[in-house]
Protein backbone atom coordinates (compact mmCIF):
# COMPACT_ATOMS: atom_id res chain seq x y z
CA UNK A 1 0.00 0.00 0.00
CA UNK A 2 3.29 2.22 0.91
CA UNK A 3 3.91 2.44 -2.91
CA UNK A 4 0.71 4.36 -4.00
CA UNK A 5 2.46 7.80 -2.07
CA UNK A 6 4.56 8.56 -4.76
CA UNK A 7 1.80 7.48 -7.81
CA UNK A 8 0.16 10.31 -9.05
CA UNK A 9 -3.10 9.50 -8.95
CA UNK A 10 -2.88 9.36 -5.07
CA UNK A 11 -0.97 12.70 -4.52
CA UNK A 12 -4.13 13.82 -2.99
CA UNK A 13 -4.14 11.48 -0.33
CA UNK A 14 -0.39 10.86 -0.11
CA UNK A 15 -0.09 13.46 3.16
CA UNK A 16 -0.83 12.80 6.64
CA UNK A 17 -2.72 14.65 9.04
CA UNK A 18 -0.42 17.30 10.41
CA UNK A 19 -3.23 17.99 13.16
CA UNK A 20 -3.17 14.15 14.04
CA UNK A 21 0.67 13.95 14.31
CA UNK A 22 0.57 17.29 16.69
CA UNK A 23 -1.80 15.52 18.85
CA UNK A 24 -0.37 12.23 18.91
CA UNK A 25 3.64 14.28 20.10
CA UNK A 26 1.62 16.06 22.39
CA UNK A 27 -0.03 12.68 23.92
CA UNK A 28 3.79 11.27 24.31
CA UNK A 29 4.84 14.38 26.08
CA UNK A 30 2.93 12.53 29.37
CA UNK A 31 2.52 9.34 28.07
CA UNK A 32 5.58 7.38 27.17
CA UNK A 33 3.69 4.18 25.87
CA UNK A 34 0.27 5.47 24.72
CA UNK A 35 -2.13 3.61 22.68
CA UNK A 36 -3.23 5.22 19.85
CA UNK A 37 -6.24 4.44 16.76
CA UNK A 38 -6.58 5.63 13.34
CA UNK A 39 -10.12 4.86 12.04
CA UNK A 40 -10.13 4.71 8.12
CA UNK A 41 -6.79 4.74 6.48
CA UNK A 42 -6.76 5.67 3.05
CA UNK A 43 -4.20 4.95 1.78
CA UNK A 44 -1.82 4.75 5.14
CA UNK A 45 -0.02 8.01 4.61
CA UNK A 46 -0.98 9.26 8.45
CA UNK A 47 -0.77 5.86 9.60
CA UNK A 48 3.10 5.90 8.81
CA UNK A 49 3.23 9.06 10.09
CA UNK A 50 2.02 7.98 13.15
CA UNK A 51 4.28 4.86 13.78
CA UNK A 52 7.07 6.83 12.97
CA UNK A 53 6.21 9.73 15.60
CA UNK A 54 5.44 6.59 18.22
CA UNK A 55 9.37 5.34 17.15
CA UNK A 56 8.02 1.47 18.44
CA UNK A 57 6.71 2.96 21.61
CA UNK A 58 2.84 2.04 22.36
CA UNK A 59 0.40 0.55 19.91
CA UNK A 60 -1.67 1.69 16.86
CA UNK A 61 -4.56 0.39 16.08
CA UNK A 62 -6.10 0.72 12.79
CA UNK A 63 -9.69 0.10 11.33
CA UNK A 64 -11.20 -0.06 7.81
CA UNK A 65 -11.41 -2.97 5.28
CA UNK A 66 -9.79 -6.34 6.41
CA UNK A 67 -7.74 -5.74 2.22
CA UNK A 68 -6.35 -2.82 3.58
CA UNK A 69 -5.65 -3.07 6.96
CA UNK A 70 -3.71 -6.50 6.13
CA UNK A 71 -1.78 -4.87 3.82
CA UNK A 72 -0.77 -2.04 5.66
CA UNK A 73 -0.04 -3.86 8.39
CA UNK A 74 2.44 -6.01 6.90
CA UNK A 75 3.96 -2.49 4.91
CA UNK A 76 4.53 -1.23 8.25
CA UNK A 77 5.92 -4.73 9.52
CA UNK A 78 8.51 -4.33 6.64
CA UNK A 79 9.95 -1.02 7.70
CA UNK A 80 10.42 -1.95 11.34
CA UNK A 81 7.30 -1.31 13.34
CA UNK A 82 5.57 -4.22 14.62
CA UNK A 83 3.20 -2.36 17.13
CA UNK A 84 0.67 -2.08 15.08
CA UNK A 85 -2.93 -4.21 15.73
CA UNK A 86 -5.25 -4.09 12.94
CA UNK A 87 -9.54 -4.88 13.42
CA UNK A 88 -11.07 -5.25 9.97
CA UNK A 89 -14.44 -5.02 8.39
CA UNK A 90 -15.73 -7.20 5.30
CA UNK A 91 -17.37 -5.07 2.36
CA UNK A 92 -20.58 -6.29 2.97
CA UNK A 93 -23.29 -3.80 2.36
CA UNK A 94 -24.23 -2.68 6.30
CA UNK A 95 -20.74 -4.01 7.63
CA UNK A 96 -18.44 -1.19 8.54
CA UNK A 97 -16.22 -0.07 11.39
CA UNK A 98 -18.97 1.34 12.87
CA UNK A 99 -19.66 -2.42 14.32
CA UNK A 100 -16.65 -3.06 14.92
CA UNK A 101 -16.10 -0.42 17.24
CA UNK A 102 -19.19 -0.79 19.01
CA UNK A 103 -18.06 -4.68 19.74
CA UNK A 104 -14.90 -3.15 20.99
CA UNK A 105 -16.81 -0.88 22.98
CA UNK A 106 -18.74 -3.53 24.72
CA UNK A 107 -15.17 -5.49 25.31
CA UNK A 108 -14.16 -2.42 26.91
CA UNK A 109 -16.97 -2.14 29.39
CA UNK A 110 -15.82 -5.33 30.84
CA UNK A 111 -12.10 -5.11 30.19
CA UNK A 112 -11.09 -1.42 30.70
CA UNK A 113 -14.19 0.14 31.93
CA UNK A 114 -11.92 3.44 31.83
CA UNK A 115 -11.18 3.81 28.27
CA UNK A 116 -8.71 2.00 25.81
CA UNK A 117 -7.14 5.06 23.82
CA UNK A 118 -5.00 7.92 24.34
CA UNK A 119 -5.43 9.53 20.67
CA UNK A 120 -7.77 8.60 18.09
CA UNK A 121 -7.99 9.93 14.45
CA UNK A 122 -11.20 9.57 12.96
CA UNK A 123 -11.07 9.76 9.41
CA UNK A 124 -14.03 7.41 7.88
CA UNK A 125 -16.78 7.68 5.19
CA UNK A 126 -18.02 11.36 6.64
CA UNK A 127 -21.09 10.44 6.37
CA UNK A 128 -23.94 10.63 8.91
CA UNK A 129 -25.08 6.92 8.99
CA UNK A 130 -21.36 5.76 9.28
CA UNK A 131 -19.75 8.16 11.53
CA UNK A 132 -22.37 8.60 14.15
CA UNK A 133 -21.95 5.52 15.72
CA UNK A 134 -17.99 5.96 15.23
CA UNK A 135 -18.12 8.45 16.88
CA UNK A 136 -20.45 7.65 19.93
CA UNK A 137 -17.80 4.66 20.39
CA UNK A 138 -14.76 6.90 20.24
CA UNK A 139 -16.17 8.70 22.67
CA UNK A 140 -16.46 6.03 25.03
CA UNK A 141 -13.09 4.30 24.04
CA UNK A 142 -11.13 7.74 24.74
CA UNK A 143 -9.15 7.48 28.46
CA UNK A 144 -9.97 10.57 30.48
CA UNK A 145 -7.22 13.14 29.01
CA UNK A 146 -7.38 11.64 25.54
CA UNK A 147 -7.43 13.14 22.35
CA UNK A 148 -10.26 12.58 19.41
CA UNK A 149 -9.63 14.39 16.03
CA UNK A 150 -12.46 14.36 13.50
CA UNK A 151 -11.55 14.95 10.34
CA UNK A 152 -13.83 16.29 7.07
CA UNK A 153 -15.07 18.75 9.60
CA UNK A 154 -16.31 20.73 6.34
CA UNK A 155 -16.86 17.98 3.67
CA UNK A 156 -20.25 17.93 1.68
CA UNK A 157 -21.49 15.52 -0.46
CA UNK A 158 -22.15 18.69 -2.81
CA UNK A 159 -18.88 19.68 -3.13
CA UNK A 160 -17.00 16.19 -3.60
CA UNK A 161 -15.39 15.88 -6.68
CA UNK A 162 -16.66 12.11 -6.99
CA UNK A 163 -20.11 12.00 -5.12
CA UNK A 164 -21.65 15.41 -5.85
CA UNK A 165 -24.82 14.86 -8.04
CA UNK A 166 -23.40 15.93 -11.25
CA UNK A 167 -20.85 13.24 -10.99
CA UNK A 168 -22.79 10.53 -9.26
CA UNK A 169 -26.48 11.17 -9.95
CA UNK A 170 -27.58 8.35 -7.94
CA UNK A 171 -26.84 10.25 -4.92
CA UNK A 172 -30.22 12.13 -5.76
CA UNK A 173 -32.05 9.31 -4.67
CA UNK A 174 -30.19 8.35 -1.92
CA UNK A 175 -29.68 11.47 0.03
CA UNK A 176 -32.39 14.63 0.58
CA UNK A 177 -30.85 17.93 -0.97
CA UNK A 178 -30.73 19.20 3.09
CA UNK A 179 -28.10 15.53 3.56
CA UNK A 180 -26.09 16.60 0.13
CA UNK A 181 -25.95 20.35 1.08
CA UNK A 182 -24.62 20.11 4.95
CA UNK A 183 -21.50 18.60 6.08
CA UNK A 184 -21.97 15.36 8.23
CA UNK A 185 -19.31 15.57 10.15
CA UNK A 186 -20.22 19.19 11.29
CA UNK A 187 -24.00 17.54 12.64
CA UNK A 188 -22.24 15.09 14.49
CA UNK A 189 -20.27 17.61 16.53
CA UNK A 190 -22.89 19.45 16.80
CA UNK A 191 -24.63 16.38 18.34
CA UNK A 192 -22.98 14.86 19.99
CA UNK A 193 -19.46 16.61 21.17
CA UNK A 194 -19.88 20.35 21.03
CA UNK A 195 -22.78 19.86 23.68
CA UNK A 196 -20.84 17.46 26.20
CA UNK A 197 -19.32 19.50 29.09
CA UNK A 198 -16.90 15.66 29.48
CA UNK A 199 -15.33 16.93 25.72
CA UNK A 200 -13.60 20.53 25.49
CA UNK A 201 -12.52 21.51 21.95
CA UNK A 202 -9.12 22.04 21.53
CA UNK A 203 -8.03 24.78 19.09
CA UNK A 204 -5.90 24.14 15.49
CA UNK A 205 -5.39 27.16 14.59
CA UNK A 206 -7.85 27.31 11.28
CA UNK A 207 -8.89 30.96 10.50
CA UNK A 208 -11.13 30.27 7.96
CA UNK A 209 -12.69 27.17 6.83
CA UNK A 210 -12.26 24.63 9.59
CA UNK A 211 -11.03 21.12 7.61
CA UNK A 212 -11.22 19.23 11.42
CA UNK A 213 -11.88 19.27 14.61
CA UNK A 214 -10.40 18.31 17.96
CA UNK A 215 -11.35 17.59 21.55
CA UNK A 216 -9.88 16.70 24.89
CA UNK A 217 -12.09 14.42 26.77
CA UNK A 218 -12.12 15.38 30.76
């Protein structure tokens, strides 16, 4: 999967998450071994960030499709960094890592009732019906202290080069006009972090358009 960052054809995608790299240095500032989760990998260009800013210390744990994960894990393997723990998702239609976090949220009830991660990126679909239960589970699955970046923070299905209606009409009959003119992400903030007095947003430094959003859970 490493390859694709130099193709052209990925250039787009080939950059990680300079917000998500900040966080996760400012996690190891206090915690020397942190565990760490990147949910939705593309095409692993913040994931190598991020085992390279962990140096082999902690774990990351990454979620999307069991094709990808498995391959990224064993890119990552080859360079060196073997803390890496992968949970994958089939392609089935109403499979996603939306499920799988919410069985790793009921794990965690049991197991570490006080929260499994120090830092997670989420970085999924962006859209409602995936993300909202991502996100409800990152919530819980963030330790007291912990970081949870949301990327997309301004993504609309309107303005997406591949899924806006004049490239993909189909979406007219999947989504209202009011779901293909608002951003996603942006409603579940809104929702369900901007609201919680346990979640304080933590400035990035955007002066204009905000591209993602952070918070510090209490």
């Amino acid at each position: 999967m490493l390859e694709r960052h130099t193709m052209p054809r990925y250039q787009a995608i080939a950059r990680p998450c300079a917000e998500a790299v900040d966080l996760a240095k400012r996690v190891l500032e206090t915690h020397p071994d942190p565990v760490m989760a990147e949910v939705g990998i593309g095409i692993g260009a913040t994931s190598l960030a991020l085992a390279q800013t962990l140096d082999k210390r902690g774990t990351l744990w990454l979620f999307d499709y069991d094709f990808r994960v498995n391959e990224l894990q064993a890119d990552l393997a080859g360079l060196g960094y073997h803390n890496v723990e992968i949970v994958s998702n089939s392609q089935r239609t109403f499979d996603s890592y939306g499920w799988t976090l919410a069985m790793l949220t009921r794990r965690c009830r049991v197991d570490q009732p006080g929260g499994m991660f120090d830092f997670i990126y989420l970085d999924g679909a962006h859209l409602y019906q995936y993300d909202t239960l991502a996100a409800v589970c990152c919530k819980e699955l963030l330790k007291p202290g912990g970081y949870l970046l949301l990327d997309d923070y301004d993504w609309t299905i309107a303005k997406s080069p591949t899924m806006r209606p004049s490239q993909n009409p189909s979406v007219l009959t999947e989504y209202s006009e009011e779901q293909i003119e608002l951003s996603h992400v942006e409603m579940i903030c809104s929702l369900l972090l901007d609201t919680d007095p346990a979640f304080e947003q933590i400035p990035l430094g955007y002066r204009d358009v905000e591209h993602r959003r952070a918070y510090r859970k209490s």
